[in-house]
Each structure stands twice: as C-alpha cells, then as structure tokens.
C-alpha atoms as a PDB file:
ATOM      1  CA  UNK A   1      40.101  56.549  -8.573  1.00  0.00           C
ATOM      2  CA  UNK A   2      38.006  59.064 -10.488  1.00  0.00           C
ATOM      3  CA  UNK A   3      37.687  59.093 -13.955  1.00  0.00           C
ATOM      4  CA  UNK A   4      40.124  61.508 -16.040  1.00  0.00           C
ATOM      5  CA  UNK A   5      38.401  64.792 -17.490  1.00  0.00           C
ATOM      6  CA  UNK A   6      39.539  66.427 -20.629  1.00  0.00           C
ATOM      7  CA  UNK A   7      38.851  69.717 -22.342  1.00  0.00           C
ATOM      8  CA  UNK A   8      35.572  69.242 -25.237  1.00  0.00           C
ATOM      9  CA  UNK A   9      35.113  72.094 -27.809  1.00  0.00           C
ATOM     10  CA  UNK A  10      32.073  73.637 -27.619  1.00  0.00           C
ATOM     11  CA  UNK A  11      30.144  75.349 -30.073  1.00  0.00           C
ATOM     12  CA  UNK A  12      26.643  77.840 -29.760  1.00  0.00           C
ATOM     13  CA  UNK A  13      24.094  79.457 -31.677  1.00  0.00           C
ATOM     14  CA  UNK A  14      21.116  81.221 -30.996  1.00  0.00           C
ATOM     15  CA  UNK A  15      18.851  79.813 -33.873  1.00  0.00           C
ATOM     16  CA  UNK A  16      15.498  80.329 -35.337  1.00  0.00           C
ATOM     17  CA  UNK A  17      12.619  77.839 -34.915  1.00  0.00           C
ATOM     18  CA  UNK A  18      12.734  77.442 -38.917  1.00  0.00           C
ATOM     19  CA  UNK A  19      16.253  76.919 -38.474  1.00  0.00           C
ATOM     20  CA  UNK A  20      15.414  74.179 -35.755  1.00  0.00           C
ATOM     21  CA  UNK A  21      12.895  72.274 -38.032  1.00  0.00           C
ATOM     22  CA  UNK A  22      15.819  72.599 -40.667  1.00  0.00           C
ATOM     23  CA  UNK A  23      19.224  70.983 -38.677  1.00  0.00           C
ATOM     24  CA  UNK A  24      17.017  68.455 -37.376  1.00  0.00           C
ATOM     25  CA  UNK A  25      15.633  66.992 -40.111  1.00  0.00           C
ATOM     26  CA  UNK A  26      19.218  66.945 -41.625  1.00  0.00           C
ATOM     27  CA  UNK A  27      20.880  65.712 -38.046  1.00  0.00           C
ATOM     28  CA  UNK A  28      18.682  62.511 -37.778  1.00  0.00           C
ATOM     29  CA  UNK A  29      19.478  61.218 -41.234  1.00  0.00           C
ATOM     30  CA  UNK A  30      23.067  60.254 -39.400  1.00  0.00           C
ATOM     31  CA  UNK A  31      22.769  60.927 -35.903  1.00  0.00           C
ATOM     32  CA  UNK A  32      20.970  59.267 -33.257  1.00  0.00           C
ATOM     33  CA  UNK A  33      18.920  60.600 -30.110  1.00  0.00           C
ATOM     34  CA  UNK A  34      20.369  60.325 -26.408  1.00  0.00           C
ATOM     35  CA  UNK A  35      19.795  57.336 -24.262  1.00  0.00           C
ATOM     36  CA  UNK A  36      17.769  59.095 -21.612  1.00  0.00           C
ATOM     37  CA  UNK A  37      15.267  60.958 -23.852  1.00  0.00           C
ATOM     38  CA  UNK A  38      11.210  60.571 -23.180  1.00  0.00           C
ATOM     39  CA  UNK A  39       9.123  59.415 -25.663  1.00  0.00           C
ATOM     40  CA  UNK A  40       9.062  62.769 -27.749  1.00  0.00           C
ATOM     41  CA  UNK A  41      13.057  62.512 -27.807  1.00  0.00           C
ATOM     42  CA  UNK A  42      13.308  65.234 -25.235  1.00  0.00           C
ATOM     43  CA  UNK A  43      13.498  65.615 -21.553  1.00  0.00           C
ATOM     44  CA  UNK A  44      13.028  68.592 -19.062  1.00  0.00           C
ATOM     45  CA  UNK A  45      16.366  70.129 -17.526  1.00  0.00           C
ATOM     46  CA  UNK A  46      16.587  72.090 -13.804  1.00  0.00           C
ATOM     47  CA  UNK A  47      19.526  73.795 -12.901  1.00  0.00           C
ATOM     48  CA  UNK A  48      20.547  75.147  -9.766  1.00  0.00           C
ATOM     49  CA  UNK A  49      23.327  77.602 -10.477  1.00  0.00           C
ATOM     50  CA  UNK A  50      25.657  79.008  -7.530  1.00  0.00           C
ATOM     51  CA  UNK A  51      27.245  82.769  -7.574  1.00  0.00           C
ATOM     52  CA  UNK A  52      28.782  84.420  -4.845  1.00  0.00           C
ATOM     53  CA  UNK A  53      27.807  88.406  -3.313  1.00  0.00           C
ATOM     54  CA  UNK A  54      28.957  90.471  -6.153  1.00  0.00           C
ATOM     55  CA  UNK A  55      28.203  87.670  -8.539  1.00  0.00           C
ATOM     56  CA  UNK A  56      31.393  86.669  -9.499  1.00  0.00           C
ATOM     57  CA  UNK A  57      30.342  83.856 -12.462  1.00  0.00           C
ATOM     58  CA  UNK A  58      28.440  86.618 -14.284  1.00  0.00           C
ATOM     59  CA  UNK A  59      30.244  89.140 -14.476  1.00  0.00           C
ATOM     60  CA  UNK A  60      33.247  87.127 -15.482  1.00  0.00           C
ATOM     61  CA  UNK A  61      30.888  85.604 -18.224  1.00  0.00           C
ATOM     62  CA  UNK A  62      29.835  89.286 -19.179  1.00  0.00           C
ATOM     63  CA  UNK A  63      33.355  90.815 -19.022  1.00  0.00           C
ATOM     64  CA  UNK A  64      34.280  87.802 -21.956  1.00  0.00           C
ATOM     65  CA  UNK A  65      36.923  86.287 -19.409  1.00  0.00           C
ATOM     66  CA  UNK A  66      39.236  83.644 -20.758  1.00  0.00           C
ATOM     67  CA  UNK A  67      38.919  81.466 -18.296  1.00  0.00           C
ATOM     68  CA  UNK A  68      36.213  81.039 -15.799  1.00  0.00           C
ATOM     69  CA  UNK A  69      34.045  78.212 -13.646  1.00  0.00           C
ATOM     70  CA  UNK A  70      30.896  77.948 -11.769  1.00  0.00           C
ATOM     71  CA  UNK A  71      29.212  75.359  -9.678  1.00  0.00           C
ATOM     72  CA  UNK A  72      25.513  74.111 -10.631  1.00  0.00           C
ATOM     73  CA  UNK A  73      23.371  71.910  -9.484  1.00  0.00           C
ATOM     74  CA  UNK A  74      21.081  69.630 -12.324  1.00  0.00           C
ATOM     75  CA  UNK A  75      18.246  67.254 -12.028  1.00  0.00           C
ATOM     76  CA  UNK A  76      15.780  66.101 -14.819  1.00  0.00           C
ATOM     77  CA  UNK A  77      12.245  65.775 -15.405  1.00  0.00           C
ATOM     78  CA  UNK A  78      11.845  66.744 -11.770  1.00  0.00           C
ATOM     79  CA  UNK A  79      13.004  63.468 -10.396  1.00  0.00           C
ATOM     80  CA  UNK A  80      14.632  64.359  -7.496  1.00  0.00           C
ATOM     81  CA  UNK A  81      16.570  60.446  -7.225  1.00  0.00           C
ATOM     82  CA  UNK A  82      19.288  61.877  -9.547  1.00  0.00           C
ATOM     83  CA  UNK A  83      20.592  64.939  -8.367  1.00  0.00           C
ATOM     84  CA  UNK A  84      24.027  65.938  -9.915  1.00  0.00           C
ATOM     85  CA  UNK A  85      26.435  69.109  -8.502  1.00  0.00           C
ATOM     86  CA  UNK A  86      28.825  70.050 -11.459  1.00  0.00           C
ATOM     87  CA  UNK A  87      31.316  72.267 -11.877  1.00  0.00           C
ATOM     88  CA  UNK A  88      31.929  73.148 -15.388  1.00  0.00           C
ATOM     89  CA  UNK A  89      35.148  74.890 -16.327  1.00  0.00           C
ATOM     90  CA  UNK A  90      35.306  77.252 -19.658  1.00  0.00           C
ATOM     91  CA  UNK A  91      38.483  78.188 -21.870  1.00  0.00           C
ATOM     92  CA  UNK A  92      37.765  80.008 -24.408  1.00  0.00           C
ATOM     93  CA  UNK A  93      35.322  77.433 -26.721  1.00  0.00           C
ATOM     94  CA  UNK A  94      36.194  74.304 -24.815  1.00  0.00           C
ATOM     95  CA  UNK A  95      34.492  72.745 -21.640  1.00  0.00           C
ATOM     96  CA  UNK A  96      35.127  70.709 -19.327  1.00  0.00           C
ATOM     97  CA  UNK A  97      32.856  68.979 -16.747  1.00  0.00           C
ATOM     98  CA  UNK A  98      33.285  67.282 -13.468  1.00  0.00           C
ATOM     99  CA  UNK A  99      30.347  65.792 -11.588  1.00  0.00           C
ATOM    100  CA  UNK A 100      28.999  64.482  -8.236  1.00  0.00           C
ATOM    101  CA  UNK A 101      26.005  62.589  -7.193  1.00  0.00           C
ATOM    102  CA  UNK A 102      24.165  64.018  -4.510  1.00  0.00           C
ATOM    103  CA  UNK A 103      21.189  62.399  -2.724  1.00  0.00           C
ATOM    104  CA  UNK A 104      17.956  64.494  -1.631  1.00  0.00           C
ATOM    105  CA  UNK A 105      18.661  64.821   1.453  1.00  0.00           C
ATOM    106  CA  UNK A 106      22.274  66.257   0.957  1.00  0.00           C
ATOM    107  CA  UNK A 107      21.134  68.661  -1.711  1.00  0.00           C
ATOM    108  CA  UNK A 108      18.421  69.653   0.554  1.00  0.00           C
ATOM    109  CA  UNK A 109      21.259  70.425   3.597  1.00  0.00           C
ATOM    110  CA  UNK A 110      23.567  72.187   0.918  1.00  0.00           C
ATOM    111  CA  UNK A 111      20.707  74.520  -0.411  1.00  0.00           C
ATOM    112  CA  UNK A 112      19.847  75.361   3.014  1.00  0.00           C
ATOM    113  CA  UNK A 113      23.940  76.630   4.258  1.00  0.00           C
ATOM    114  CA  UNK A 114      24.510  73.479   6.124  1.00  0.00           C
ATOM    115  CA  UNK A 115      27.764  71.990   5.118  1.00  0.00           C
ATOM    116  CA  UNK A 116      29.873  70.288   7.537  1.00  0.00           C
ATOM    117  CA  UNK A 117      28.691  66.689   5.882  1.00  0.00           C
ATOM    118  CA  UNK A 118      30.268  68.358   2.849  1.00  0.00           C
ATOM    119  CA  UNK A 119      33.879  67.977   4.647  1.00  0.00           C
ATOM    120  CA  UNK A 120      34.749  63.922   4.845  1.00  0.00           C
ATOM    121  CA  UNK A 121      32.193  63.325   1.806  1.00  0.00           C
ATOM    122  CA  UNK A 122      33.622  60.702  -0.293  1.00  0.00           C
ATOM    123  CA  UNK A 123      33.748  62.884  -3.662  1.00  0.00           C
ATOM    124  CA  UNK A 124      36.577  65.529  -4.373  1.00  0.00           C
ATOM    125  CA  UNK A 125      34.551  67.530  -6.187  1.00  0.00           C
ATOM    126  CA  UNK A 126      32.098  67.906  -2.971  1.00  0.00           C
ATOM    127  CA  UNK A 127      35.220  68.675  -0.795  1.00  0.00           C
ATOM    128  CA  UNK A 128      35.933  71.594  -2.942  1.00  0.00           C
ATOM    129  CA  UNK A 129      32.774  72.771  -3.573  1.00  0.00           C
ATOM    130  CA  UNK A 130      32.405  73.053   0.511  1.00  0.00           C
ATOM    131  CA  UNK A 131      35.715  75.128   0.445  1.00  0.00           C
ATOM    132  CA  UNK A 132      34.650  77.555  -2.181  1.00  0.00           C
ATOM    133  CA  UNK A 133      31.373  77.898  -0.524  1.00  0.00           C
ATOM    134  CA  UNK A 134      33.453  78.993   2.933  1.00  0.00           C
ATOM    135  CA  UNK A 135      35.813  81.332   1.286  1.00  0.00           C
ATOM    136  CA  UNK A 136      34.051  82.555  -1.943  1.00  0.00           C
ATOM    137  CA  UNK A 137      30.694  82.637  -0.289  1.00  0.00           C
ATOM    138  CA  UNK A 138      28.838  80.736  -2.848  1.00  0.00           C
ATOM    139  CA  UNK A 139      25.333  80.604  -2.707  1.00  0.00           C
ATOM    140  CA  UNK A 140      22.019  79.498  -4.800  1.00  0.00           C
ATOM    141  CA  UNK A 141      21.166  82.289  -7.223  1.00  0.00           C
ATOM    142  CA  UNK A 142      18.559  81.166  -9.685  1.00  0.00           C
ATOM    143  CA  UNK A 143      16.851  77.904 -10.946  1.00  0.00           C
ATOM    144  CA  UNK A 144      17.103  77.488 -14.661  1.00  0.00           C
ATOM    145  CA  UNK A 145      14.538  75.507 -16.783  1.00  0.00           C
ATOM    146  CA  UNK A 146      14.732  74.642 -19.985  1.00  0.00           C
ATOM    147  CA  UNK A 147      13.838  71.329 -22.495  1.00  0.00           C
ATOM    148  CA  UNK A 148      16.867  69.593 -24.209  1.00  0.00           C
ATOM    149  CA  UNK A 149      16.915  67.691 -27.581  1.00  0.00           C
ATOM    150  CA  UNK A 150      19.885  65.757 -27.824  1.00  0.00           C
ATOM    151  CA  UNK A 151      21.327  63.717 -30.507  1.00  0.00           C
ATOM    152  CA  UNK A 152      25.081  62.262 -30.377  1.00  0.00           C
ATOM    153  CA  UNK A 153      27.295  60.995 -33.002  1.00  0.00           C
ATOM    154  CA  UNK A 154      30.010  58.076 -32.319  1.00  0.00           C
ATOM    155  CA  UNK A 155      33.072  59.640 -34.008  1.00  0.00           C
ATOM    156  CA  UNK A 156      34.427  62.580 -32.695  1.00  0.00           C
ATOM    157  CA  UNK A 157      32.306  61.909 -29.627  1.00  0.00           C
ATOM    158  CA  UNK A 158      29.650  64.440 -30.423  1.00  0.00           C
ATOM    159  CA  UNK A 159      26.997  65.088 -29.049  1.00  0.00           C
ATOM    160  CA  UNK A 160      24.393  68.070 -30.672  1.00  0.00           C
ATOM    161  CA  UNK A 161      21.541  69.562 -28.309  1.00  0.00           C
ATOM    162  CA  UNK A 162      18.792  72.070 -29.318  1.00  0.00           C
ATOM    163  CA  UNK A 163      17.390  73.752 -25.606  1.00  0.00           C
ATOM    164  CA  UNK A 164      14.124  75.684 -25.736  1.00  0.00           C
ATOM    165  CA  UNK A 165      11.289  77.040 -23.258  1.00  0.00           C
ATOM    166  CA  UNK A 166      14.258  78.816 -21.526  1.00  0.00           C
ATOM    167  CA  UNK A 167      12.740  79.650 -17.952  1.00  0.00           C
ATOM    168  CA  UNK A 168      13.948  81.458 -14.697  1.00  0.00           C
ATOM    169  CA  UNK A 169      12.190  81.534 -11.368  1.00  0.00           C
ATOM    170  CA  UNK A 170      13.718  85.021 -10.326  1.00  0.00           C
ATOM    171  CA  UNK A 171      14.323  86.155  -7.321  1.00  0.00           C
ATOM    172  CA  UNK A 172      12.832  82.247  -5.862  1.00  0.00           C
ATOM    173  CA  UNK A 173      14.598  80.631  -3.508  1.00  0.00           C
ATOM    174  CA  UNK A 174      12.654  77.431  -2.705  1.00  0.00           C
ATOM    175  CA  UNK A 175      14.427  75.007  -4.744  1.00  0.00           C
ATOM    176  CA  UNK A 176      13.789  71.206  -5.370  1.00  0.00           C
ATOM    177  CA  UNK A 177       9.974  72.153  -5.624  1.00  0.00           C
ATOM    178  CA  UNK A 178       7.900  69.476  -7.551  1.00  0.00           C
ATOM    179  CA  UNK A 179       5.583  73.086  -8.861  1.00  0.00           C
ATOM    180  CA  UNK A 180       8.248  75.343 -10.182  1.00  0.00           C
ATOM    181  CA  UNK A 181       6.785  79.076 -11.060  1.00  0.00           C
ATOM    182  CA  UNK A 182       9.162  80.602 -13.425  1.00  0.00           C
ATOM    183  CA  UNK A 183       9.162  83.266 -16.866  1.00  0.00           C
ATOM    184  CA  UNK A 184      10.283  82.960 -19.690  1.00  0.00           C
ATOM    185  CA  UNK A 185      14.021  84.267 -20.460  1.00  0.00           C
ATOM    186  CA  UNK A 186      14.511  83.945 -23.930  1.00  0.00           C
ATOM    187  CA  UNK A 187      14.543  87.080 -26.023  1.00  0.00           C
ATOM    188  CA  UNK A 188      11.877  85.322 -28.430  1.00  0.00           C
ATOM    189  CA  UNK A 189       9.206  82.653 -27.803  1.00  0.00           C
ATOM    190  CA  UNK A 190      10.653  80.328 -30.510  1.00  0.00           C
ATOM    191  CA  UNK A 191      14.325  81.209 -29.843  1.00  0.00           C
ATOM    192  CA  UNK A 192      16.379  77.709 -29.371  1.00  0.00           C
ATOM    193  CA  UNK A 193      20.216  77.635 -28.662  1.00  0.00           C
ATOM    194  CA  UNK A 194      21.861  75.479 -30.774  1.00  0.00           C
ATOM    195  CA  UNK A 195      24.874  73.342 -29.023  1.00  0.00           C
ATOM    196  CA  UNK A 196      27.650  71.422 -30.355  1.00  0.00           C
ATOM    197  CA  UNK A 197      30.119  69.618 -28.315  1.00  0.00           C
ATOM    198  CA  UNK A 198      32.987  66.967 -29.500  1.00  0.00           C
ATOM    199  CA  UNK A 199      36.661  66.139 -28.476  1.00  0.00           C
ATOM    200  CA  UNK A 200      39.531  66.469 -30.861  1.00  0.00           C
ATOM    201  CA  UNK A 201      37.823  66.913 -34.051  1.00  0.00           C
ATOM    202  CA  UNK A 202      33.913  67.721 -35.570  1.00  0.00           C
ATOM    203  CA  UNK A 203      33.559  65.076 -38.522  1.00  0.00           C
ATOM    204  CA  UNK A 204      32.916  66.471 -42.124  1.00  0.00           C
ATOM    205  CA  UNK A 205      29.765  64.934 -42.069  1.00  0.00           C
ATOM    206  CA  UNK A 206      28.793  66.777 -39.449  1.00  0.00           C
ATOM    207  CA  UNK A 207      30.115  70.022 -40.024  1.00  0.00           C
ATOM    208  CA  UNK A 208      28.301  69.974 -43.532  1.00  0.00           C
ATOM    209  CA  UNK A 209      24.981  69.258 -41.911  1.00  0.00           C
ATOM    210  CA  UNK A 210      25.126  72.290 -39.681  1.00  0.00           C
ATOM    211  CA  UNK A 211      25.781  74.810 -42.127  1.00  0.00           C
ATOM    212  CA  UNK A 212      22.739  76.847 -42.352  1.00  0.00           C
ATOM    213  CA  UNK A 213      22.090  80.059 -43.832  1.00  0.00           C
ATOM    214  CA  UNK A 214      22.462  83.244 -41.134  1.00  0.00           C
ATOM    215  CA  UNK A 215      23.557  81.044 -38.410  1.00  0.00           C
ATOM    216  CA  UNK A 216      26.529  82.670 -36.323  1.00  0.00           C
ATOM    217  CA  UNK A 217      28.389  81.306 -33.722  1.00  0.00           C
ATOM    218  CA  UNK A 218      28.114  83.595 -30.334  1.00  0.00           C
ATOM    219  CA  UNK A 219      28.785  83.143 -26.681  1.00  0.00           C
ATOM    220  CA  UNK A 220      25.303  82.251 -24.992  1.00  0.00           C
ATOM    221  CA  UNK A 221      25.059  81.620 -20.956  1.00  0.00           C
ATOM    222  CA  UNK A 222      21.688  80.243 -20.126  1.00  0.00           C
ATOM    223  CA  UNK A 223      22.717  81.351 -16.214  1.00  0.00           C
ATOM    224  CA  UNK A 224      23.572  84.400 -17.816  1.00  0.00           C
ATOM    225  CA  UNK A 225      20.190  84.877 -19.903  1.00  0.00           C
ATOM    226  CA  UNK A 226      18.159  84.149 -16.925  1.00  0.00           C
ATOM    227  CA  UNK A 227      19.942  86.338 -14.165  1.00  0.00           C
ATOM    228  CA  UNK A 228      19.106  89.398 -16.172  1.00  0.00           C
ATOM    229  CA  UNK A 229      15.792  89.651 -14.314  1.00  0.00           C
ATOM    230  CA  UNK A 230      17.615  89.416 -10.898  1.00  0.00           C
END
C-alpha cells in the first residue's frame, strides 16, 4: 500500500545574505539540522524538471494559477544511486509531494523518450507519469542546481531550508552528467530563498524566530527562475 500524502503549508522569501546570517543564528538555538546534511550542514541539490511544448508548468506558475503540478526529477550531491521522480502538487501556499525511486538505468531510458518499462512498473506514480508523458508530451526542460540548508523542528513537523548558488544549465540536455556546466540564475550573487514548510500549524516559537525586518513573503519557482534564460 503506499503511504497517505497530505497537503503541507508552505511558506517563501527571497532574503538577503545578512538576513541569512541573521535567521540562522536564531533557528539553531531550537532547531536542529537534517539527517542527510554533509559535514558543513549542507548538501548539493539537482533537479530535473519536466514541461511540455508550450510549457505548460510555467506559464501556469507565471499566470498565478490556483492550482497547478509538475513532474521533476532530484538527485543529491551527484550520486546517481538515489534518483527520485516527484510530482509536487501546489494549492495556493500548500504542497504536496509524491515520490518514486528510480534506478540509473531507468532514469537514463526515461530521459532519453523510452518508456514502455514505465507501463507495468511497480509504482503508481511512474504509471502516471508515463501517461502524462504520452498525452501531455512531457519532456526534460532544464537541470536546476542549487545548495540546501535544512533544519527541521519536531512539532508542527517543520522543516526550514535556506537554498543558494541557484544554477541552470540552459538550453543542456545531457543530464545525469557527473561535470554539470551551468550559470547562475539568481537575480543577486548572495540572494538565498528562504523556505518554510509544516502541517497543521507553525509553532510560536517558530514564527517569532522568523520575523525579520523587510522580509516579505512572495511566490518564488526555482524552475521558474532558471527557465528565464531558455
């Protein structure tokens, strides 16, 4: 049976790197980093993200729709043993993720257009993901690059991320490359986007410790960010 998905809020804001050095001292008083972190508390995310001939997940993520989804594919720290294909739903400020383990070799077939295995694979999420790739014509688009700081908090489920070094490879399409050649796509070279995610409710404690001084909450697409350059 596969596990039962439920709608997270999820909060973002495009911060400064003085802003950064601030939350972060005040976030690791009571919070504690993620499990998979390096050594520096960090680790290196890829993204594969999936769009379809008139590039229907941006411009529904321009246009501000309500309610939208798109497919990606995510590995870290270029190790190519754990390859993930998501599909993350959005309504309004609350997610919601499902996920699939691929292996190389299956990424490798799906990058490349071949996906009859896709059709008697074991996860649901795969078998739908082959059917929107027949009738939406989804495709690879761009690989996105970036370096996550997380830090989660028990109650609430929370978990707080600061991504930086926002990269895109353009108009690349050799993906699953150990030597990636990408830009960067941030509109500043310290620009970090602040995210917070948690189910039913953000503890106090929490929401005090965020509350910084010209920090606004806006809509920020990393897929978005990066496709503006093709």
């Amino acid at each position: 049976m596969e596990q039962q998905k439920h709608y997270r809020h999820e909060l973002k804001y495009v911060i400064t790197f003085q802003q950064y050095l601030e939350l972060k001292g005040r976030l690791k008083a009571v919070m504690k980093p993620d499990l998979h972190v390096q050594k520096d508390g960090r680790y290196q995310v890829r993204s594969i993200y999936f769009d379809n001939i008139s590039d229907k997940a941006l411009r529904e993520k321009v246009e501000g729709a309500v309610k939208r989804e798109k497919f990606r594919i995510r590995y870290y720290n270029n190790d190519f043993s754990f390859i993930i294909l998501e599909k993350k739903m959005k309504y309004n400020n609350l997610c919601m993720k499902f996920d699939a383990l691929l292996n190389k070799t299956e990424c490798g077939w799906l990058l490349a257009g071949e996906t009859a295995w896709m059709r008697g694979h074991p996860s649901s999420l795969v078998q739908e993901f082959y059917t929107k790739m027949k009738y939406q014509m989804l495709r690879p688009k761009v690989l996105v690059s970036y370096i996550r700081e997380p830090y989660i908090y028990k109650a609430g489920n929370v978990r707080v991320t600061f991504d930086s070094d926002i990269r895109t490879t353009l108009f690349h399409r050799k993906f699953l490359e150990e030597e990636v050649y990408d830009i960067p796509a941030a509109d500043g070279p310290q620009e970090i986007v602040l995210e917070i995610k948690y189910d039913a409710f953000l503890p106090e404690i929490i929401e005090n410790l965020i509350q910084v001084n010209r920090m606004r909450q806006q809509a920020f697409s990393k897929y978005g960010a990066c496709r503006r350059f093709g």
